[in-house]
C-alpha atoms as a PDB file:
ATOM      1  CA  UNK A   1      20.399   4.543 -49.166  1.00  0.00           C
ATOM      2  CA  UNK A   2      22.355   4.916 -45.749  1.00  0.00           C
ATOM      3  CA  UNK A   3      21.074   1.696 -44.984  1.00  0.00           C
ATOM      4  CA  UNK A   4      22.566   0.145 -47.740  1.00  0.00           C
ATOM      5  CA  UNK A   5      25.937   1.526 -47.381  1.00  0.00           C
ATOM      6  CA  UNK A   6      26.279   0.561 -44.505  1.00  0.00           C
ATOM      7  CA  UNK A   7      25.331  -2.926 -44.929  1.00  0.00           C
ATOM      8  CA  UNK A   8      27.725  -2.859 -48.257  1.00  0.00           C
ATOM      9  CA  UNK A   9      30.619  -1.680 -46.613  1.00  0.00           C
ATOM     10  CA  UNK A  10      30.128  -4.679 -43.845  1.00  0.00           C
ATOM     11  CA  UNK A  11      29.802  -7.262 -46.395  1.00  0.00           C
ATOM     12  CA  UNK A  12      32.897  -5.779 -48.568  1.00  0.00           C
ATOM     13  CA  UNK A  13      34.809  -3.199 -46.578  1.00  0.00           C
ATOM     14  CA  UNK A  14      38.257  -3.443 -49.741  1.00  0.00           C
ATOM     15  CA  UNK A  15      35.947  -3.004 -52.739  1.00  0.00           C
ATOM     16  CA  UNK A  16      33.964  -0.028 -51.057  1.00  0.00           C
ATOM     17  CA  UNK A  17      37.280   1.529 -49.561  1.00  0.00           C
ATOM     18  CA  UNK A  18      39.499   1.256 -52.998  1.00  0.00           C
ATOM     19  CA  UNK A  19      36.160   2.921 -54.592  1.00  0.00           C
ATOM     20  CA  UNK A  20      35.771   5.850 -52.205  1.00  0.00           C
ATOM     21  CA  UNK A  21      39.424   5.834 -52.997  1.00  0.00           C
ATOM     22  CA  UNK A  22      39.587   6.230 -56.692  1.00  0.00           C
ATOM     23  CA  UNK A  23      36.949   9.056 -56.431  1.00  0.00           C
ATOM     24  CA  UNK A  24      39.324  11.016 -53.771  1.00  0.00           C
ATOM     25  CA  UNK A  25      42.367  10.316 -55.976  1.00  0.00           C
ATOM     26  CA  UNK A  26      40.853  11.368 -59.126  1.00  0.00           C
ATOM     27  CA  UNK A  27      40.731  14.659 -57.754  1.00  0.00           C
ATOM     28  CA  UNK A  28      44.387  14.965 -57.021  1.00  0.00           C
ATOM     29  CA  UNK A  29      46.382  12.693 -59.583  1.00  0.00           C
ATOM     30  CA  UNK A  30      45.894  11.636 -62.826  1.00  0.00           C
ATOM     31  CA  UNK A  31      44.433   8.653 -63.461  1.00  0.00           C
ATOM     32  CA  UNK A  32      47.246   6.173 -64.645  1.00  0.00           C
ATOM     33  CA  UNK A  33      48.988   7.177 -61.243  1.00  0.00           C
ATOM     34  CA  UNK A  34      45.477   6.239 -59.291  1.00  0.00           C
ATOM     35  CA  UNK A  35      45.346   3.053 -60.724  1.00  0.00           C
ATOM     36  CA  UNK A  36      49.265   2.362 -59.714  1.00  0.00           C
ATOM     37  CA  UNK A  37      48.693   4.039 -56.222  1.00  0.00           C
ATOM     38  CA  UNK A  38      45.561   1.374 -55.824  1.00  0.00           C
ATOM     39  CA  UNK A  39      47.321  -1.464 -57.179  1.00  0.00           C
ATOM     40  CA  UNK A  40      50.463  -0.855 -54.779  1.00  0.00           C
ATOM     41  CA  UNK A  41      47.995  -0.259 -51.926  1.00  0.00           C
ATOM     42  CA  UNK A  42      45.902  -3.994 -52.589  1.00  0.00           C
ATOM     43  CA  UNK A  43      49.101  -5.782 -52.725  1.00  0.00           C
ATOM     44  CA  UNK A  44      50.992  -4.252 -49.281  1.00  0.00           C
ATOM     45  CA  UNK A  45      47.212  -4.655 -47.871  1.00  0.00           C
ATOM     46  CA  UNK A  46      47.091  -8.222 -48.482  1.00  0.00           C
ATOM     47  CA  UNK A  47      50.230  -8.733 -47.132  1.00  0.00           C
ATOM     48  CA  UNK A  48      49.684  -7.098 -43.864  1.00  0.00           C
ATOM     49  CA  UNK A  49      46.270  -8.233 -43.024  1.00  0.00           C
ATOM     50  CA  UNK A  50      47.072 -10.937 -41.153  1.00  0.00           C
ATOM     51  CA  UNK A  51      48.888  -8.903 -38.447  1.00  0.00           C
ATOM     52  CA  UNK A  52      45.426  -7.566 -37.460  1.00  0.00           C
ATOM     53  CA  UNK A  53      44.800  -7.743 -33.522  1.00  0.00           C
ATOM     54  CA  UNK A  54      42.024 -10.381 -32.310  1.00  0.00           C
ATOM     55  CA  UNK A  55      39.186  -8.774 -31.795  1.00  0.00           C
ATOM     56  CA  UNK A  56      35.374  -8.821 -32.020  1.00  0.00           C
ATOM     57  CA  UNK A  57      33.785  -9.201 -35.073  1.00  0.00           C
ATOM     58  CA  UNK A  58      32.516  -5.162 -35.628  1.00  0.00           C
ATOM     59  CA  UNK A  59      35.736  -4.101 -34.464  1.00  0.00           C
ATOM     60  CA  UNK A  60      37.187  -6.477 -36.853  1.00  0.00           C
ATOM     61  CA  UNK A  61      36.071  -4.963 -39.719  1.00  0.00           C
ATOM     62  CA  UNK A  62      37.252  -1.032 -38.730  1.00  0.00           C
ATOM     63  CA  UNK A  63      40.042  -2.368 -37.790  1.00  0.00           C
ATOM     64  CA  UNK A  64      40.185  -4.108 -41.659  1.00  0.00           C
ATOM     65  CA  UNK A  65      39.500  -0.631 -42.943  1.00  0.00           C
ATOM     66  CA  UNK A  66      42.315   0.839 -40.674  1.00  0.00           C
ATOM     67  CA  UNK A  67      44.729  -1.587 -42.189  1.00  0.00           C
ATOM     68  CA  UNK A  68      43.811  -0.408 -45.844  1.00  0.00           C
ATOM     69  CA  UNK A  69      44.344   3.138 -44.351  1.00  0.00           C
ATOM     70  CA  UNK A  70      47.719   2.233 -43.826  1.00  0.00           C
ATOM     71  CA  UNK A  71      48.531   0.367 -46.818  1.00  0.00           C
ATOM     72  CA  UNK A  72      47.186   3.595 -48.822  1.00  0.00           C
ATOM     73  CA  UNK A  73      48.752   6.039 -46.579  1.00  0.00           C
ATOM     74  CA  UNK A  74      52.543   4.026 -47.336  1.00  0.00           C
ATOM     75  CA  UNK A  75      52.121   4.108 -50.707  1.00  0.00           C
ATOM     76  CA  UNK A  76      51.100   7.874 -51.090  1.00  0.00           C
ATOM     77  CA  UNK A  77      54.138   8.462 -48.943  1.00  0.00           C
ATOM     78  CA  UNK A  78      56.711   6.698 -51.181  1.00  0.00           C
ATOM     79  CA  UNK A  79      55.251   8.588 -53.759  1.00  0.00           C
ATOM     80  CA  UNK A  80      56.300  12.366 -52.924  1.00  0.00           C
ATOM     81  CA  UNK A  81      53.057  13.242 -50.857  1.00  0.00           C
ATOM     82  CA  UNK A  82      53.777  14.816 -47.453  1.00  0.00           C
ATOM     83  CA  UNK A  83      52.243  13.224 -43.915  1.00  0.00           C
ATOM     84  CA  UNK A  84      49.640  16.068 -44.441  1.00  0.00           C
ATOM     85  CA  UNK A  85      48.683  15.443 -47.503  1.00  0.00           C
ATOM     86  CA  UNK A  86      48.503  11.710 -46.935  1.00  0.00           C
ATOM     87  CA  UNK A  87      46.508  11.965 -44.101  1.00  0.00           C
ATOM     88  CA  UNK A  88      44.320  14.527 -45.315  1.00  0.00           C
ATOM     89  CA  UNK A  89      43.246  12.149 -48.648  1.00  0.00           C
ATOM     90  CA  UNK A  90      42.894   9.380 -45.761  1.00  0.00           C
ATOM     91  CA  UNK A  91      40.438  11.822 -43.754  1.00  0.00           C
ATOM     92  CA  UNK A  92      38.466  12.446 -46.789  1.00  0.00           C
ATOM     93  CA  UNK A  93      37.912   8.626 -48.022  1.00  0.00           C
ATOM     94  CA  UNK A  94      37.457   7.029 -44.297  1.00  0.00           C
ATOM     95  CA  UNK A  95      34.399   9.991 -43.842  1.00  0.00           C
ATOM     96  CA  UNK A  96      32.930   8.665 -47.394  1.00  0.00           C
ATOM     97  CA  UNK A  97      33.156   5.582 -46.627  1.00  0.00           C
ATOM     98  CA  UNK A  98      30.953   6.292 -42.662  1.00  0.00           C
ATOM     99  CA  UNK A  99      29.039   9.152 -43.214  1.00  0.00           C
ATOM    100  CA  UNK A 100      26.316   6.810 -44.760  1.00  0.00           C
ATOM    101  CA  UNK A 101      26.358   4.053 -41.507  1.00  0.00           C
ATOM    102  CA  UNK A 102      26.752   7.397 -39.464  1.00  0.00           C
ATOM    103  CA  UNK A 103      23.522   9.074 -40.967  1.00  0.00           C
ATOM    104  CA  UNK A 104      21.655   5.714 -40.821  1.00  0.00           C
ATOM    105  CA  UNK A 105      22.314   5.401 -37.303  1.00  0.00           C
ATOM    106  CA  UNK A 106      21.467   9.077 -36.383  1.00  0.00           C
ATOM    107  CA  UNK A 107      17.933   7.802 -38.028  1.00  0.00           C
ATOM    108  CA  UNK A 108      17.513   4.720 -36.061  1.00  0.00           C
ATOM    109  CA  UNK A 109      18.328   7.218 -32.865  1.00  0.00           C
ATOM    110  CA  UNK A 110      15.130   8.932 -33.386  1.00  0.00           C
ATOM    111  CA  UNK A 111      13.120   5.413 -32.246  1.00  0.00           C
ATOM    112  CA  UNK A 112      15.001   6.577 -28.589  1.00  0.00           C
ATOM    113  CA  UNK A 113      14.171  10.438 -28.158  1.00  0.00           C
ATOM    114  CA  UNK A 114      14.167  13.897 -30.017  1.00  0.00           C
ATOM    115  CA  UNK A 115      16.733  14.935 -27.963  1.00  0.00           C
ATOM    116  CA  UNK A 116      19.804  15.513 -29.387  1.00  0.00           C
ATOM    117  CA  UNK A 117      22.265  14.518 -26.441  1.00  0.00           C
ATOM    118  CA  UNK A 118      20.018  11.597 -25.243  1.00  0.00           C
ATOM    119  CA  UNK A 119      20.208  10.221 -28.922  1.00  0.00           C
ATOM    120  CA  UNK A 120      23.929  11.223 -28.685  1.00  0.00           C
ATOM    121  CA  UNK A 121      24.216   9.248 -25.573  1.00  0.00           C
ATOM    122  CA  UNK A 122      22.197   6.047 -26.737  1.00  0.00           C
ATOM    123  CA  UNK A 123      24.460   6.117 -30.041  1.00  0.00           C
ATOM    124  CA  UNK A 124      27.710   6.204 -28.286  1.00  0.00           C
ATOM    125  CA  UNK A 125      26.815   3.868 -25.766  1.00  0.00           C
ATOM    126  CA  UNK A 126      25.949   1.540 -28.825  1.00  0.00           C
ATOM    127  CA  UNK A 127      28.936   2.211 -30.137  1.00  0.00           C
ATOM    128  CA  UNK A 128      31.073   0.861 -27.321  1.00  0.00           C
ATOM    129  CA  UNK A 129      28.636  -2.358 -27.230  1.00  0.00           C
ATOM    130  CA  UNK A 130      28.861  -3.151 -30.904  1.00  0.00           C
ATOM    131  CA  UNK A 131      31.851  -1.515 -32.418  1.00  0.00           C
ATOM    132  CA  UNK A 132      34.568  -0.138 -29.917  1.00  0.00           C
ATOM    133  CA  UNK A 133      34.905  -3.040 -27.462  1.00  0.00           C
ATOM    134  CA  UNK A 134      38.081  -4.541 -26.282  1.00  0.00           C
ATOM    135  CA  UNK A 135      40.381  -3.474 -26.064  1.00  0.00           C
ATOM    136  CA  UNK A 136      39.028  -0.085 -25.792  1.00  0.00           C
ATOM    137  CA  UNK A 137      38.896   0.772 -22.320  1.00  0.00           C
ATOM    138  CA  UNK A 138      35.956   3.744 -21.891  1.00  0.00           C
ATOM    139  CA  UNK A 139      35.644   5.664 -18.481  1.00  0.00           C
ATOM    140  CA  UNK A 140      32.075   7.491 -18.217  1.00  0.00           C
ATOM    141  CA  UNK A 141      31.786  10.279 -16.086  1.00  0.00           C
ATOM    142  CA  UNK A 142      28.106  11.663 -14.981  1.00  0.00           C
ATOM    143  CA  UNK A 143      27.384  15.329 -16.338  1.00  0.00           C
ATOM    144  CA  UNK A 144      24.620  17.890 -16.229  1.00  0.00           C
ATOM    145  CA  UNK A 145      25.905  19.464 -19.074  1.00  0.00           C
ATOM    146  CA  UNK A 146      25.997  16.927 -21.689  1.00  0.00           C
ATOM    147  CA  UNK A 147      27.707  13.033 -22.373  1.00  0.00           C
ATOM    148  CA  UNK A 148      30.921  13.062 -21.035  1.00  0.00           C
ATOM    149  CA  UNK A 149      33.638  10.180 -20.847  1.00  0.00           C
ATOM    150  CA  UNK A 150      37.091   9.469 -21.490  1.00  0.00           C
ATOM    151  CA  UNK A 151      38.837   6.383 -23.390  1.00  0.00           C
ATOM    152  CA  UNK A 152      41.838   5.760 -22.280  1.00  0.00           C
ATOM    153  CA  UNK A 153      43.045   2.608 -24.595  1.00  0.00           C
ATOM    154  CA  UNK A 154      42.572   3.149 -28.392  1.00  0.00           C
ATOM    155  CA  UNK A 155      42.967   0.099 -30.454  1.00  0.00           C
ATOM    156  CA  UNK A 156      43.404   2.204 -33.688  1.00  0.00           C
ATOM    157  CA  UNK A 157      45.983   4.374 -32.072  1.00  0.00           C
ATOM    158  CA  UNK A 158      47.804   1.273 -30.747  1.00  0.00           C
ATOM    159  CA  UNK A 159      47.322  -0.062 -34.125  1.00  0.00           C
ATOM    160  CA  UNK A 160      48.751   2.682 -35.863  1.00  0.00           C
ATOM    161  CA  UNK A 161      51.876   3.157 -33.714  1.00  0.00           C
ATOM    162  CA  UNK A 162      52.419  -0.775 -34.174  1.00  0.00           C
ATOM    163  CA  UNK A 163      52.532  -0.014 -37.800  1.00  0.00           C
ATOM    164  CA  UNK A 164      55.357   2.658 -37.760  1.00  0.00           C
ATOM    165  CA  UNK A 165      52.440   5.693 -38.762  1.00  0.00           C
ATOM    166  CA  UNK A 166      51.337   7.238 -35.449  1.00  0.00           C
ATOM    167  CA  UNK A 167      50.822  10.422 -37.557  1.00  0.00           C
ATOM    168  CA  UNK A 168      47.894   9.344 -39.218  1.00  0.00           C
ATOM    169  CA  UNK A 169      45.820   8.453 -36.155  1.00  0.00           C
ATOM    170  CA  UNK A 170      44.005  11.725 -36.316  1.00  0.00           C
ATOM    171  CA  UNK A 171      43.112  11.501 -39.731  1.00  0.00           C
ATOM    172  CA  UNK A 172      42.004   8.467 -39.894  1.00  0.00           C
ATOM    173  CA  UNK A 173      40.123   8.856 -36.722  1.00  0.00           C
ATOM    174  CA  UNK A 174      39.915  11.162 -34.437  1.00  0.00           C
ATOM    175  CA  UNK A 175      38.561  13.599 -37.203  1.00  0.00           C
ATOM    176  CA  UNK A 176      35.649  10.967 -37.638  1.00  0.00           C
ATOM    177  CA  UNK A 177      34.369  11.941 -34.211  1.00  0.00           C
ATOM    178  CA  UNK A 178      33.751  15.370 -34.640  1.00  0.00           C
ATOM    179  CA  UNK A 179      32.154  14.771 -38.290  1.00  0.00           C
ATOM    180  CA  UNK A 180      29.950  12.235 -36.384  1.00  0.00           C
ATOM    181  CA  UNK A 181      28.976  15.065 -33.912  1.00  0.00           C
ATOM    182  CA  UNK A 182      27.919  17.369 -36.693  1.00  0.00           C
ATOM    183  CA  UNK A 183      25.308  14.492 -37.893  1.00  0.00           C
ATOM    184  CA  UNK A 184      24.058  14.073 -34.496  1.00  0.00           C
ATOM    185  CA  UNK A 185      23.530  18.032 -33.713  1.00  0.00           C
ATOM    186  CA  UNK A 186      25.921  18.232 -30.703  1.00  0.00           C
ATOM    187  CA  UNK A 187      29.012  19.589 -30.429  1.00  0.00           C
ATOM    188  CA  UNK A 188      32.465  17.802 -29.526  1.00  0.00           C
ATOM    189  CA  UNK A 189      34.450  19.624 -27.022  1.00  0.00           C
ATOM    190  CA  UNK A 190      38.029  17.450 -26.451  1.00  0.00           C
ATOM    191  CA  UNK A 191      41.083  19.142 -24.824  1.00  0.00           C
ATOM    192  CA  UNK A 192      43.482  15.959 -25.479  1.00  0.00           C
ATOM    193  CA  UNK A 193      44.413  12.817 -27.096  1.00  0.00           C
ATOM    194  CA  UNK A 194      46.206   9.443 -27.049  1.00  0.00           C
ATOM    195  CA  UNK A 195      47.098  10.188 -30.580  1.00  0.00           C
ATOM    196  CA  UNK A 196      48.807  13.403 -28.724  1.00  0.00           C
ATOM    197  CA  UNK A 197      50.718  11.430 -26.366  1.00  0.00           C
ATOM    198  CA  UNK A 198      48.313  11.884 -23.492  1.00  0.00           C
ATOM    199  CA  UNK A 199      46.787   9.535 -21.160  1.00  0.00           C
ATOM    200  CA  UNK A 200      43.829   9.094 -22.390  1.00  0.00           C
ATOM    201  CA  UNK A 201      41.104  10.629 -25.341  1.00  0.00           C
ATOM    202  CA  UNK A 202      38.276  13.068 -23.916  1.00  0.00           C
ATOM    203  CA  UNK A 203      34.827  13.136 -25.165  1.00  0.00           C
ATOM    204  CA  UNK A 204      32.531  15.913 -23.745  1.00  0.00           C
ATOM    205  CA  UNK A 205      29.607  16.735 -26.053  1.00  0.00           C
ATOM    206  CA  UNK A 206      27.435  19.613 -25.898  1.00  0.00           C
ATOM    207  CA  UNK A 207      23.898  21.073 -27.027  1.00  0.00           C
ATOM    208  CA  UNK A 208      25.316  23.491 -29.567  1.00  0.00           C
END
């Protein structure tokens, strides 16, 4: 089933994020305002998509789903929801739509070891191969203790501040990392952020 998801959500990232989105929004609004709330959000969508950086094909596609983040995000705003709240329904629809591809992968990391931090390591080093290439820019420090490293360019962050919502890099994000951590049995120890105004993002996971 994770397999699947995650090859659905390559092949039609909109229809499988305004999905996860109804079933988020049913929870909060009633329905006639859902289907306004999605309708608003396809049509600022389509006409922002084409202001998407150039970049790799994997990337590509987050960075599609990043761009429906922020067409959703607008439209909850003009409709009385606070930056919290916003972000928080954001949070909750971006983790539906990767827990699936995150759990798959977690899987396939079992092929590499039973060790949680050297599965850790091979998945984030795939990561930054297939999914987080330029213009990320990733620094990797060597560590007894666990996988360590530090990125210190975000394309979604750059993305989001480009759009006018730097607020919602976190949720739409940075919150994904730790929920990925969880899956992988590791935990995520991270002291700052880009998102935060720092430097740079770091990444230090940890046998729990």
């Amino acid at each position: 089933m994770n397999a699947l998801q995650a090859l659905w959500l390559a092949l039609s990232p909109r229809f499988v994020f305004f999905q996860k989105a109804r079933v988020v929004l049913h929870a909060k609004m009633p329905a006639d305002a859902v289907n306004a709330a999605i309708n608003s959000a396809q049509v600022l969508y389509a006409q922002t998509r084409g202001g998407l950086p150039a970049v790799a094909p994997v990337l590509r596609l987050v960075m599609h789903i990043m761009a429906l983040d922020v067409a959703l995000y607008k439209v909850l705003l003009s409709r009385g929801w606070s930056p919290q709240q916003a972000g928080e329904c954001i949070a909750q629809i971006n983790w539906a739509l990767f827990e699936g591809p995150t759990r798959f992968g977690h899987s396939l990391s079992r092929l590499r070891s039973a060790d949680s931090l050297r599965r850790s390591q091979f998945l984030v080093d795939w990561m930054f191969k297939l999914a987080f290439t330029k213009p990320f820019v990733r620094q990797v420090h060597a560590s007894a203790e666990g996988v360590s490293f530090d990125v210190t360019r975000c394309a979604f962050a750059e993305y989001f501040v480009a759009q006018g919502v730097p607020e919602l890099t976190p949720h739409a994000a940075c919150q994904l990392d730790y929920r990925m951590s969880e899956i992988w049995g590791v935990s995520l120890h991270r002291s700052q952020t880009i998102a935060q105004g720092q430097s740079l993002c770091d990444f230090r996971y940890r046998r729990r």
